[in-house]
N, C-alpha and C. Protein backbone atom coordinates (compact mmCIF):
# COMPACT_ATOMS: atom_id res chain seq x y z
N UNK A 1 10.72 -18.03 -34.15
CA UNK A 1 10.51 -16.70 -33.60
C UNK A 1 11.70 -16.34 -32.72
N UNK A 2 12.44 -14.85 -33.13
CA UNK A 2 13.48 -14.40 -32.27
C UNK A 2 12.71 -14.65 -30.55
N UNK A 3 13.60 -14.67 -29.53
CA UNK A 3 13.51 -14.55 -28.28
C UNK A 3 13.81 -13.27 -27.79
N UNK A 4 13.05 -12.45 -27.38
CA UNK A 4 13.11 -11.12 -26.59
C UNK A 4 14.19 -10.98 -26.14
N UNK A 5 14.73 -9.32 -26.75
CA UNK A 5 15.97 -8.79 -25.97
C UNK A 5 15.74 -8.72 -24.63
N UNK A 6 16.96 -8.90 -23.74
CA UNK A 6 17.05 -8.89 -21.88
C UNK A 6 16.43 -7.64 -21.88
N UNK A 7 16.21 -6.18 -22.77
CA UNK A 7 15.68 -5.09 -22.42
C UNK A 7 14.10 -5.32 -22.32
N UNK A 8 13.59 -5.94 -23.88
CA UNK A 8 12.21 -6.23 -23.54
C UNK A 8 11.65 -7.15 -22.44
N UNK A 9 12.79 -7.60 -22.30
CA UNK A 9 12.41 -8.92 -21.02
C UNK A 9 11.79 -8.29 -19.51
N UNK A 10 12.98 -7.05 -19.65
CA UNK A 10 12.94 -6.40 -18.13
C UNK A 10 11.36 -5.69 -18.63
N UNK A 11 11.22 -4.44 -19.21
CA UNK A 11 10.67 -3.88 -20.06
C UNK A 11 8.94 -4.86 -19.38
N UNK A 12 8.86 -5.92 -19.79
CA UNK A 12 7.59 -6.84 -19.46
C UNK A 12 7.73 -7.30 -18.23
N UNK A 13 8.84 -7.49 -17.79
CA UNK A 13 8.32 -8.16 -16.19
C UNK A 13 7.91 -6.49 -15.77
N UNK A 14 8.43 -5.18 -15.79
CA UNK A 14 8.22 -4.03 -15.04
C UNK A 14 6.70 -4.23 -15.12
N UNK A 15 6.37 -3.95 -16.63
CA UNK A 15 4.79 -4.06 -16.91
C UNK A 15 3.95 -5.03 -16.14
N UNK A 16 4.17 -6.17 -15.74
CA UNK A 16 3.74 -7.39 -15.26
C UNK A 16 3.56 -6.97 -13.73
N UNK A 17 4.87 -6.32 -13.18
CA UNK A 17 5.20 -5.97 -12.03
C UNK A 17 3.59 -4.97 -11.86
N UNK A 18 4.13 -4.02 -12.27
CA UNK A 18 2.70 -2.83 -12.48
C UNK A 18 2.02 -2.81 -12.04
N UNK A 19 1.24 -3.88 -13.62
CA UNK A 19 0.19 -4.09 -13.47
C UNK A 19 -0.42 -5.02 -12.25
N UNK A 20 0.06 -6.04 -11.78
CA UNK A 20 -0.20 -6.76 -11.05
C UNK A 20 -0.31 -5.62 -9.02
N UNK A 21 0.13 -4.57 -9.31
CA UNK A 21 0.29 -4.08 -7.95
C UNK A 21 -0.90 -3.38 -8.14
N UNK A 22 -1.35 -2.90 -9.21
CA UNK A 22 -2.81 -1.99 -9.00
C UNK A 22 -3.65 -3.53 -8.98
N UNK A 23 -3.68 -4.42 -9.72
CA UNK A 23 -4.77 -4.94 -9.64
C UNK A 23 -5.06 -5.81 -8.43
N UNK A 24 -3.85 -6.08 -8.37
CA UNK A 24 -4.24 -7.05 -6.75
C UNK A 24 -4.71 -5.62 -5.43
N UNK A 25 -4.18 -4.68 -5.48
CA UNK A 25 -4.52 -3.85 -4.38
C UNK A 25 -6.29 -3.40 -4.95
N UNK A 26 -6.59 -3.55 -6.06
CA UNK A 26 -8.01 -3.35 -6.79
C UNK A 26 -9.34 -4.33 -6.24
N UNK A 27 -8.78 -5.73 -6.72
CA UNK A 27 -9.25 -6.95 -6.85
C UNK A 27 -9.12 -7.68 -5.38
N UNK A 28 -7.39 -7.58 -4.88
CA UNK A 28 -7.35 -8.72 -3.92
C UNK A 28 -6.13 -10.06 -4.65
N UNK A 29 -5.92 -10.73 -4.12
CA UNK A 29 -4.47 -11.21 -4.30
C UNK A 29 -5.87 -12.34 -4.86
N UNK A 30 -6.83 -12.99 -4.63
CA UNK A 30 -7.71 -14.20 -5.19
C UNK A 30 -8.94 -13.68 -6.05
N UNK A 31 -8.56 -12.05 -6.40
CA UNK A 31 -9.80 -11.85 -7.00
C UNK A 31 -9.16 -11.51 -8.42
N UNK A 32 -8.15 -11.89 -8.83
CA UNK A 32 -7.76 -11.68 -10.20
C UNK A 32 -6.88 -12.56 -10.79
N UNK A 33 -6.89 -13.48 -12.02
CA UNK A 33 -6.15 -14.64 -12.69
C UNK A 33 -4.99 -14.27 -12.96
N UNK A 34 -3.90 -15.10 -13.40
CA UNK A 34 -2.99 -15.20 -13.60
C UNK A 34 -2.91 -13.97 -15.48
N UNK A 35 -3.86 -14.78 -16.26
CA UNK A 35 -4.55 -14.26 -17.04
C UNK A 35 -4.80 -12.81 -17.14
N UNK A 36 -5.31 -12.50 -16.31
CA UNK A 36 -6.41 -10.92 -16.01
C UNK A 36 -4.68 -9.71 -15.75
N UNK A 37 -4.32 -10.71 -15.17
CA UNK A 37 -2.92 -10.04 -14.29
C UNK A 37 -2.18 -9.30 -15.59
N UNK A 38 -1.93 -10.75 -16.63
CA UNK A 38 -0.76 -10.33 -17.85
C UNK A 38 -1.78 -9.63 -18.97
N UNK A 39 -2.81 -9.65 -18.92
CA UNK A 39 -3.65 -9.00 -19.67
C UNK A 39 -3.70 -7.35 -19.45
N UNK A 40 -3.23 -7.37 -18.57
CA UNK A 40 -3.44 -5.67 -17.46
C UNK A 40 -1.73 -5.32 -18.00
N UNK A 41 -1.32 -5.96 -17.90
CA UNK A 41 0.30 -5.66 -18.66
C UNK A 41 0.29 -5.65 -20.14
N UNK A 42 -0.88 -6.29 -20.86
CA UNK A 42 -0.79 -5.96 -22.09
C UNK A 42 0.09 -7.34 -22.63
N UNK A 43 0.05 -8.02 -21.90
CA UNK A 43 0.62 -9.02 -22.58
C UNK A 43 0.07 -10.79 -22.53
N UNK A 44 0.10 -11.59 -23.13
CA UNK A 44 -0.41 -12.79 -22.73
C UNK A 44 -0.03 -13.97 -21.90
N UNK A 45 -1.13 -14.94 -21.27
CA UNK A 45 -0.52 -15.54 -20.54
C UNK A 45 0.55 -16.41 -20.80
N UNK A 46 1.05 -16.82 -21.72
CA UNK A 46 1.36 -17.60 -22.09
C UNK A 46 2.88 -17.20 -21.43
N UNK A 47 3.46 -16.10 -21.68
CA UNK A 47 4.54 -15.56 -21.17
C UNK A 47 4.57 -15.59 -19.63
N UNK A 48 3.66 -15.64 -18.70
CA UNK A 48 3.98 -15.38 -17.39
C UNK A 48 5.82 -16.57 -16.38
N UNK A 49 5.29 -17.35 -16.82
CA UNK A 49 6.13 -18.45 -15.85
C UNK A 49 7.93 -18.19 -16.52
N UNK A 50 7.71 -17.04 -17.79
CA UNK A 50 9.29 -16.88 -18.05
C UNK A 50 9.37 -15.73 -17.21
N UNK A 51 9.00 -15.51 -16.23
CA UNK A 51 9.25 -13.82 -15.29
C UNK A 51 9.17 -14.38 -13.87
N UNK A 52 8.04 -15.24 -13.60
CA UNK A 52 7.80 -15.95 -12.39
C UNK A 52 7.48 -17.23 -12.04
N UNK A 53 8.11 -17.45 -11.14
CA UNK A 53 7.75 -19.04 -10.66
C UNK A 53 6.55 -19.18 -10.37
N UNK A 54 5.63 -18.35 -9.98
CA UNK A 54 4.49 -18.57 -9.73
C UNK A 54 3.41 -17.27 -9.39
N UNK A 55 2.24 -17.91 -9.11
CA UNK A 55 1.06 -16.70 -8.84
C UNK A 55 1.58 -16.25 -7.78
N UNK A 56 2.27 -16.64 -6.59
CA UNK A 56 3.02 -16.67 -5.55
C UNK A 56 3.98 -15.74 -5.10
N UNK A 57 4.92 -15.84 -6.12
CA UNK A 57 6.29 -14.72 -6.37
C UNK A 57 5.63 -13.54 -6.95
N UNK A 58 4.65 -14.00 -7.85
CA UNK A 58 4.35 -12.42 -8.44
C UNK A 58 3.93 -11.09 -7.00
N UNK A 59 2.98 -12.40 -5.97
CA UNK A 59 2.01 -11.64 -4.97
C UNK A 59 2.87 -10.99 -4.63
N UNK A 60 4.18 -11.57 -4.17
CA UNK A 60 5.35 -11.06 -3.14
C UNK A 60 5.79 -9.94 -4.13
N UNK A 61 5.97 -9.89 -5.04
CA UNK A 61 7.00 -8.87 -5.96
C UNK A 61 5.86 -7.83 -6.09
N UNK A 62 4.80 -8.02 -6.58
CA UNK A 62 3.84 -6.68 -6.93
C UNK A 62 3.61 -6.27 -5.40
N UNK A 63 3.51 -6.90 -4.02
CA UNK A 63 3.03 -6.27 -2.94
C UNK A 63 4.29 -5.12 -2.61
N UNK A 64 5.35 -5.79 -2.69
CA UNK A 64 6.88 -5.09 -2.12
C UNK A 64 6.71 -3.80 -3.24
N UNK A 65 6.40 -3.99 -4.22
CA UNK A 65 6.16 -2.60 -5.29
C UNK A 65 5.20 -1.59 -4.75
N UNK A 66 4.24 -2.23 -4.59
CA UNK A 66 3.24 -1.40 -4.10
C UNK A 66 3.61 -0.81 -2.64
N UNK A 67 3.64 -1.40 -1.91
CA UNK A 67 4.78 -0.58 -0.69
C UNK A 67 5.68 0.61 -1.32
N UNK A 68 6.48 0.11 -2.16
CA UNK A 68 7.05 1.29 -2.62
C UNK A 68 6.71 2.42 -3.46
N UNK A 69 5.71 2.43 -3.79
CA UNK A 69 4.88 3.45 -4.20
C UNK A 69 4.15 4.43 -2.84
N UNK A 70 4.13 3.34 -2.03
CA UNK A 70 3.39 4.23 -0.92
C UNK A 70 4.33 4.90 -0.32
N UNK A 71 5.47 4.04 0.03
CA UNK A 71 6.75 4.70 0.66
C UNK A 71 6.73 5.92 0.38
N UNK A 72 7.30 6.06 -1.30
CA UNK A 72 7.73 7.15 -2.30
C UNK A 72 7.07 8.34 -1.99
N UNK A 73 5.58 8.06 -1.99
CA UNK A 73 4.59 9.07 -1.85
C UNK A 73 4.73 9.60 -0.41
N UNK A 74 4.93 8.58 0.58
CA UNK A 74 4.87 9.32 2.12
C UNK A 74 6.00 9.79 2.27
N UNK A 75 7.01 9.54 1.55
CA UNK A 75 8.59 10.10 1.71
C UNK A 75 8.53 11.87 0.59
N UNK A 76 7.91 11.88 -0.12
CA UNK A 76 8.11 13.27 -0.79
C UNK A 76 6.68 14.14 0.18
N UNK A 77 5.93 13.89 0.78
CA UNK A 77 5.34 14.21 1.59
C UNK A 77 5.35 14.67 3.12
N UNK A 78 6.69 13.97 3.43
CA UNK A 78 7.49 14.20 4.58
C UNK A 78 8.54 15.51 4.15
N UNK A 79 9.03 15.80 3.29
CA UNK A 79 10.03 16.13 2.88
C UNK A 79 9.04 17.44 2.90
N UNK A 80 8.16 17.92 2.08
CA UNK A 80 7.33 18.91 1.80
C UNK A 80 7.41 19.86 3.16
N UNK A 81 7.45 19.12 4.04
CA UNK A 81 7.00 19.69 5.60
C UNK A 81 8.33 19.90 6.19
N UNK A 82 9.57 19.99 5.47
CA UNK A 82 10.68 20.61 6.33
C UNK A 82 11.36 20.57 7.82
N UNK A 83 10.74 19.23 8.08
CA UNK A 83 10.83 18.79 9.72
C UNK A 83 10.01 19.41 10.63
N UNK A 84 8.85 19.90 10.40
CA UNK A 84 7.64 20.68 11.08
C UNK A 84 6.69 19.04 11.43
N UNK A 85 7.06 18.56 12.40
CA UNK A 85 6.34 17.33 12.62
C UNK A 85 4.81 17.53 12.54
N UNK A 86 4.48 18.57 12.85
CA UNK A 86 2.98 18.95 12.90
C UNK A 86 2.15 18.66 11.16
N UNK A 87 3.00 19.36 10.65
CA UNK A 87 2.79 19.88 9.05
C UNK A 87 3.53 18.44 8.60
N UNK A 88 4.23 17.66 8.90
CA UNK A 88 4.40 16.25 8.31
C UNK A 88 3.40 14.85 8.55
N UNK A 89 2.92 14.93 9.93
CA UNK A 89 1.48 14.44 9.96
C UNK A 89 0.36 14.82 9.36
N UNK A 90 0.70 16.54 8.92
CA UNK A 90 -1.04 16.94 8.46
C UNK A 90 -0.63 16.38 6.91
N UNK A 91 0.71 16.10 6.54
CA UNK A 91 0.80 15.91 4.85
C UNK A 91 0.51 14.25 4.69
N UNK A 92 0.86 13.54 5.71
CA UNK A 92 0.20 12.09 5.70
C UNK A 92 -0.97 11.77 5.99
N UNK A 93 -1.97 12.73 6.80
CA UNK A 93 -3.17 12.09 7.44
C UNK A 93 -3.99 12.75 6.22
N UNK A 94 -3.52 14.29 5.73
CA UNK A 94 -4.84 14.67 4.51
C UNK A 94 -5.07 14.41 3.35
N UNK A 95 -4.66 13.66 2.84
CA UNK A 95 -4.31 13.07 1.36
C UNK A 95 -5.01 11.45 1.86
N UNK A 96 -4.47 11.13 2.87
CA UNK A 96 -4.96 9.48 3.00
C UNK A 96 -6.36 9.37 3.61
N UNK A 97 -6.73 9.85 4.03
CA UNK A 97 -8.27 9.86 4.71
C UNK A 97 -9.17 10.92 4.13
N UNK A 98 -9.36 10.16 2.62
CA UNK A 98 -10.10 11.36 1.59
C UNK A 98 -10.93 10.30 0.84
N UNK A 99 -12.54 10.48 0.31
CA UNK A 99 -13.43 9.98 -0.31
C UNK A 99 -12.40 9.31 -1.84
N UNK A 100 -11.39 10.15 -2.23
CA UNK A 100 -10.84 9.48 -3.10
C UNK A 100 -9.77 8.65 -3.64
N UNK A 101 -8.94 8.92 -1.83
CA UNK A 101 -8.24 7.73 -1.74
C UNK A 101 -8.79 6.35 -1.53
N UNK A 102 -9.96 6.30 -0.84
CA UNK A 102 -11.39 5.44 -0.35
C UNK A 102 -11.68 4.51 -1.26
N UNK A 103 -11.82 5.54 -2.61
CA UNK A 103 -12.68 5.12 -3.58
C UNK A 103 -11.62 4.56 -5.09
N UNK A 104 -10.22 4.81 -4.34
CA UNK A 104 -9.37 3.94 -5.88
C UNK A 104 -8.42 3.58 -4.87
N UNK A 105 -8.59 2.33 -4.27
CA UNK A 105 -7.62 1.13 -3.75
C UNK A 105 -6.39 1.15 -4.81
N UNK A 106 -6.52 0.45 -6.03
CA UNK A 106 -5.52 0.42 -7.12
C UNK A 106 -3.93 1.17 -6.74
N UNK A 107 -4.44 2.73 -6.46
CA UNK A 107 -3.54 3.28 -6.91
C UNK A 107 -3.19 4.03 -5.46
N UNK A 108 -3.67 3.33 -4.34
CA UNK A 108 -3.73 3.87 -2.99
C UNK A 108 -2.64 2.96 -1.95
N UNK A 109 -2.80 3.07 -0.98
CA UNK A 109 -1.92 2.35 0.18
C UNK A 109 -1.88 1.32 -0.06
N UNK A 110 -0.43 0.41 -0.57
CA UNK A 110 -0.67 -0.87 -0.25
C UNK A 110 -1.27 -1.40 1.69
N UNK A 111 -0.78 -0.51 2.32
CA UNK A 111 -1.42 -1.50 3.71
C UNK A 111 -2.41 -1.76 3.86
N UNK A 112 -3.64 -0.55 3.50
CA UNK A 112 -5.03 -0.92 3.31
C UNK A 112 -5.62 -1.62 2.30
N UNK A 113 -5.12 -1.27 1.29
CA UNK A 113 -5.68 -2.61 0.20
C UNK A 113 -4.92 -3.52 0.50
N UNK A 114 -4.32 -4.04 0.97
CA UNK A 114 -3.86 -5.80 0.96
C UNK A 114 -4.02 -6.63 2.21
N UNK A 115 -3.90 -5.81 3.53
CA UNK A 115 -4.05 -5.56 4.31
C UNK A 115 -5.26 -7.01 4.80
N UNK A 116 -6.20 -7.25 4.20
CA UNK A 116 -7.16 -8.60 4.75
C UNK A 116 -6.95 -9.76 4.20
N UNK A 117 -6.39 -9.26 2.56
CA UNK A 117 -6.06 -10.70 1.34
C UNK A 117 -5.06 -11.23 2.19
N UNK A 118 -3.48 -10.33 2.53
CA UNK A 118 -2.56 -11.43 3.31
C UNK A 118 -2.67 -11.76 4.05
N UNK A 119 -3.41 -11.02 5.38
CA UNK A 119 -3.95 -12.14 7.10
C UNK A 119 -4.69 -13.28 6.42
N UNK A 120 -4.97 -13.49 5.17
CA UNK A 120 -5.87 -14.89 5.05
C UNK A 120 -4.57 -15.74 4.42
N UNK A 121 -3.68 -15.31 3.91
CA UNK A 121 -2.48 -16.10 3.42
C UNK A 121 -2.21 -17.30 4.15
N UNK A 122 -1.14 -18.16 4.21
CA UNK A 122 -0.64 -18.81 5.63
C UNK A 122 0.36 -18.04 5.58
N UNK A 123 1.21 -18.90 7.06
CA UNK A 123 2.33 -17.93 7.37
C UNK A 123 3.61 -18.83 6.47
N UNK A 124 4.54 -17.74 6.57
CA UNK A 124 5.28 -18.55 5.29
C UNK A 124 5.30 -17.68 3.94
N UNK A 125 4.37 -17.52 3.95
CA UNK A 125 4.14 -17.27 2.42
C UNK A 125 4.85 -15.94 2.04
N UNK A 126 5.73 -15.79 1.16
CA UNK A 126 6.22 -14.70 0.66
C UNK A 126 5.72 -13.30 0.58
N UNK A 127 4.14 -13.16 0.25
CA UNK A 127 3.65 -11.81 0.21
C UNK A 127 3.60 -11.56 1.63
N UNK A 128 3.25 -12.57 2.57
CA UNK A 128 3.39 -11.99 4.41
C UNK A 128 4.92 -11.28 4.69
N UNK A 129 5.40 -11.60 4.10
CA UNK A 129 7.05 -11.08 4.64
C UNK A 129 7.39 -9.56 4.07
N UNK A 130 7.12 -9.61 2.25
CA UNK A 130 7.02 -8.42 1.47
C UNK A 130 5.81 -7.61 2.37
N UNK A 131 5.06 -7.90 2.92
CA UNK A 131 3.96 -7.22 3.23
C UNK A 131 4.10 -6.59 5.14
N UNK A 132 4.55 -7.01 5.29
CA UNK A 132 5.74 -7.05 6.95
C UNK A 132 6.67 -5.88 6.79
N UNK A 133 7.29 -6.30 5.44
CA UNK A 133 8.74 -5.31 5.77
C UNK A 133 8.31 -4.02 5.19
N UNK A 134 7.35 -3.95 4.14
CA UNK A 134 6.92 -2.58 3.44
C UNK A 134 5.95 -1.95 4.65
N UNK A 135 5.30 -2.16 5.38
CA UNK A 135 4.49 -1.50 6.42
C UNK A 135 5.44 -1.49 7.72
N UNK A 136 6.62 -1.71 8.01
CA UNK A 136 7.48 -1.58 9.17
C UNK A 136 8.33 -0.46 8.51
N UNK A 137 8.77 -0.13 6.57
CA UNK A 137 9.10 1.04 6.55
C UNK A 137 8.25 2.50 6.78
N UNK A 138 6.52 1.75 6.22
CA UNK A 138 6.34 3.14 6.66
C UNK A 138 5.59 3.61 8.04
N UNK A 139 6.15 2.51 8.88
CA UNK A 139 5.40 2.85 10.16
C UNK A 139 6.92 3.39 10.75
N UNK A 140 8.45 3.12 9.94
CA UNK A 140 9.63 4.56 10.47
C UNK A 140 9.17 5.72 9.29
N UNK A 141 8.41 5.71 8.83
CA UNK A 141 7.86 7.27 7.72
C UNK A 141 7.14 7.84 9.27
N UNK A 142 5.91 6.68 9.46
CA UNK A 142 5.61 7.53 10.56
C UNK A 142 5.93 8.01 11.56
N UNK A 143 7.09 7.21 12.13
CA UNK A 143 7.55 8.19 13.52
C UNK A 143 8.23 9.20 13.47
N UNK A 144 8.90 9.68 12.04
CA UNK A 144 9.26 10.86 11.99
C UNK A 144 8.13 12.24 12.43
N UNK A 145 6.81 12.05 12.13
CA UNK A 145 5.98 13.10 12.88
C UNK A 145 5.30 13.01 14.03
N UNK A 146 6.17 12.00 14.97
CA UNK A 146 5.89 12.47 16.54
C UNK A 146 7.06 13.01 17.15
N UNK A 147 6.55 13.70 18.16
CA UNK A 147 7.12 15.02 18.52
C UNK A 147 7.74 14.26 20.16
N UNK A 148 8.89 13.42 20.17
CA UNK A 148 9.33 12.92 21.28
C UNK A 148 10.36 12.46 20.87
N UNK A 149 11.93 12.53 21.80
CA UNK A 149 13.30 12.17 21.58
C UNK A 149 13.34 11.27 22.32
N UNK A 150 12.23 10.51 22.22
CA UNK A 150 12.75 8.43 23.25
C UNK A 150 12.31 8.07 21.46
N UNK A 151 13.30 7.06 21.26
CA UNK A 151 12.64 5.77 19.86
C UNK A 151 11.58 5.48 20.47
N UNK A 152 11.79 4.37 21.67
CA UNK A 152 10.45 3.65 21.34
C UNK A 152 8.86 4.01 21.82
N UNK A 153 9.30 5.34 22.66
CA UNK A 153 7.81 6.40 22.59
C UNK A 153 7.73 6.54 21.21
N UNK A 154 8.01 6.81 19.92
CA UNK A 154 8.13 7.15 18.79
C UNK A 154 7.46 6.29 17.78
N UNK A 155 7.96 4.86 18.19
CA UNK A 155 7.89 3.96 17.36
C UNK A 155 6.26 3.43 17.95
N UNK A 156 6.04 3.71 18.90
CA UNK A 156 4.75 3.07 19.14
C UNK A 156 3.69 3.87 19.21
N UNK A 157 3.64 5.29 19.14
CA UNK A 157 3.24 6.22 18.54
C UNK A 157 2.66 6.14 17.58
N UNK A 158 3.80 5.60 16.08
CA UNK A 158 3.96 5.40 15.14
C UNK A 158 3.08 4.43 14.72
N UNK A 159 3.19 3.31 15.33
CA UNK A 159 2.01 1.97 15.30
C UNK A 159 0.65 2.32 15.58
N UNK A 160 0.77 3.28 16.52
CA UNK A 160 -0.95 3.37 16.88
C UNK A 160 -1.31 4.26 15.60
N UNK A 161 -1.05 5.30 15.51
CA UNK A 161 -1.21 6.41 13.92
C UNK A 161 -1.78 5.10 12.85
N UNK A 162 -0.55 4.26 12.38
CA UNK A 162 -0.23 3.77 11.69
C UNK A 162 -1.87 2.97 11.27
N UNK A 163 -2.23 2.19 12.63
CA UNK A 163 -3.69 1.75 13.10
C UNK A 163 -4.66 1.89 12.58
N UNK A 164 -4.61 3.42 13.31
CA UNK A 164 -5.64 4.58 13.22
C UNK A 164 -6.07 4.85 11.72
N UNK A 165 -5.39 5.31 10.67
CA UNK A 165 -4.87 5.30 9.36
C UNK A 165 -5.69 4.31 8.57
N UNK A 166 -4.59 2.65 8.42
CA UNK A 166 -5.15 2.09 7.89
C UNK A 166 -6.51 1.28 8.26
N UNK A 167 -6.86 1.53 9.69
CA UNK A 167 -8.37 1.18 10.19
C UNK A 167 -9.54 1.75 9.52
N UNK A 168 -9.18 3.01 9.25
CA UNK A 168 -10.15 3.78 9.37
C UNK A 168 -10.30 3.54 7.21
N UNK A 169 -9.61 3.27 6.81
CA UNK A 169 -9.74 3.38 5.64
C UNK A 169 -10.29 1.82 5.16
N UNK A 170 -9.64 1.18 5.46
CA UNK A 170 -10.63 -0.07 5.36
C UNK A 170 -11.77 -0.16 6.03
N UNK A 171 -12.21 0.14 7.25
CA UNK A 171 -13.59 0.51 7.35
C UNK A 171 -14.31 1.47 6.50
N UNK A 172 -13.97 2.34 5.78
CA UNK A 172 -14.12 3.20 5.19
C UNK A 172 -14.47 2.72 4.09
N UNK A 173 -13.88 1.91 3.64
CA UNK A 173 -14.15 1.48 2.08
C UNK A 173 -15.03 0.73 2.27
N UNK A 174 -15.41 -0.25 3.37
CA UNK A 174 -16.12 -1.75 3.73
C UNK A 174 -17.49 -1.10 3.70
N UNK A 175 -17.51 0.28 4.19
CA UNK A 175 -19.03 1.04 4.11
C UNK A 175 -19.28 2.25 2.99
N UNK A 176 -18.60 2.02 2.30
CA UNK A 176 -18.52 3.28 1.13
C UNK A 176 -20.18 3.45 0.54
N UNK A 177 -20.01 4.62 0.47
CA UNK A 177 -21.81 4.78 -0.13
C UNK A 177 -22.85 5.00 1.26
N UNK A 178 -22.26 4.86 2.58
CA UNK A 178 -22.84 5.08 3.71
C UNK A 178 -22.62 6.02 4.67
N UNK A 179 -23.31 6.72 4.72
CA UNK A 179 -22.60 8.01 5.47
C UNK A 179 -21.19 7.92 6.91
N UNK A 180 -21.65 6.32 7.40
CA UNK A 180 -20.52 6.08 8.24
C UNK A 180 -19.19 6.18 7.62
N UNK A 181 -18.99 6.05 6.23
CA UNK A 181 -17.62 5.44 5.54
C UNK A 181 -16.91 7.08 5.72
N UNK A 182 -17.94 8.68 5.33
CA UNK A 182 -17.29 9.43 5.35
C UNK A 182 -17.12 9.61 6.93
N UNK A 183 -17.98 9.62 8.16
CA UNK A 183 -17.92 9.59 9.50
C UNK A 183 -16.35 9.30 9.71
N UNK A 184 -16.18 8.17 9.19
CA UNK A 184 -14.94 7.31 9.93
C UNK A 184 -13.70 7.98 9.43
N UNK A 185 -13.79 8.57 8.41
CA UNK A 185 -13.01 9.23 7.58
C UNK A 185 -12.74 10.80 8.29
N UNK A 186 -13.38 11.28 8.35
CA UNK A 186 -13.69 12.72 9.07
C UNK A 186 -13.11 12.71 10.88
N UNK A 187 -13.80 10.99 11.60
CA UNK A 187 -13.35 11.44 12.77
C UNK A 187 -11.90 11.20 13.22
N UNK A 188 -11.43 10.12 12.55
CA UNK A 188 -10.15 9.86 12.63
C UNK A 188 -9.22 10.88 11.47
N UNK A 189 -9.62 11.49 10.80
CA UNK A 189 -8.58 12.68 10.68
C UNK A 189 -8.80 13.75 11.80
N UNK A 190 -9.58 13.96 12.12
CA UNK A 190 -9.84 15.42 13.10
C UNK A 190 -8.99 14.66 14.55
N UNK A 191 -9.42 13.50 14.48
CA UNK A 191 -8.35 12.92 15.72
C UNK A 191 -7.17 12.66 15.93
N UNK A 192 -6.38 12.76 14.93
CA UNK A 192 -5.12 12.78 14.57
C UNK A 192 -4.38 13.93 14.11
N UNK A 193 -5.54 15.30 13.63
CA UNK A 193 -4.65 16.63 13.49
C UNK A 193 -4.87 17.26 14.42
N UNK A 194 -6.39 17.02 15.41
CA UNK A 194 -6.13 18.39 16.68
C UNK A 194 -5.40 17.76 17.50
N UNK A 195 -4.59 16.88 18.07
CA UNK A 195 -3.56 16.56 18.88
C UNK A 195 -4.03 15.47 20.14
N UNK A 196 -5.03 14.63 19.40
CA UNK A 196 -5.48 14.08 20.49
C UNK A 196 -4.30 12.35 19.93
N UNK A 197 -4.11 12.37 18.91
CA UNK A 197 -3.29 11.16 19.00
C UNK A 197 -2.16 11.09 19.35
């Protein structure tokens, strides 16, 4: 049997990549096989260990993806708002604190979906670091919509939002189907657009 062109090669790790960022932000970095992973790419296991050294590298490579999907999204969202810090917080807080961001992890924030799988990681471990540096870019997404010329008023601003955000959405999901899940959802946006944060 020929050996895959370097195009199909890339071509399947992307797919692999992918798939593995919705499903672990779906599932959880221990709630889906190695198997389930290349199956979601459409391809079999048998191929995995020619793309990655391990279940390990994949966590780290699909988490750093998934960051960048969120990035992407909070960065054309920032942009929308024309440097109106007001109108660049209302384009990050109303889209993310919605019954249907809540309700499809997959295709939502990596910080909140991964967010409990890696604090159980050890330290060390590659997805803690990918998972570090993708939520320190978009906690500078966030300080672009506070309204203060000190950085580190800005930046810690930025952290508390940042908090606020992914708190409220993982509580949110942890009670979904309970009227608290929309509560938590409702009070921490209203607390973050009338100007109390």
């Amino acid at each position: 049997m020929a050996r895959a062109s370097r195009e199909q090669t890339d071509k399947n790790r992307e797919a692999i990549e992918q798939a593995s960022s919705r499903l672990f932000r779906e599932r959880g970095l221990n709630g889906v096989s190695v198997a389930e992973l290349m199956a979601g790419a459409g391809l079999t296991h048998g191929g995995f260990y020619g793309h990655f050294a391990s279940k390990d590298a994949l966590a780290a490579q699909a988490c750093k993806r998934a960051f960048e999907e969120s990035t992407a999204r909070w960065e054309r969202r920032l942009a929308r708002a024309d440097g109106d810090r007001k109108a660049m917080l209302a384009n990050l807080v109303e889209p993310y604190l919605t019954a249907a961001h809540c309700a499809n992890p997959g295709v939502g924030c990596a910080a909140a979906a991964l967010a409990v799988d890696v604090a159980r990681e050890p330290a060390g471990k590659p997805v803690r670091q990918a998972y570090a540096e993708g939520l320190r870019t978009m906690i500078d997404d966030m300080a672009q919509t506070v309204a203060s010329d000190d950085p580190q008023e800005r930046h810690e601003e930025a952290l508390v939002r940042m908090a606020l955000l992914v708190g409220a959405l993982t509580l949110a999901r942890a009670t979904e189907g309970d009227t608290l899940s929309d509560e938590m959802l409702n009070a921490v946006r209203t607390h973050l657009l009338d100007g109390n944060a």
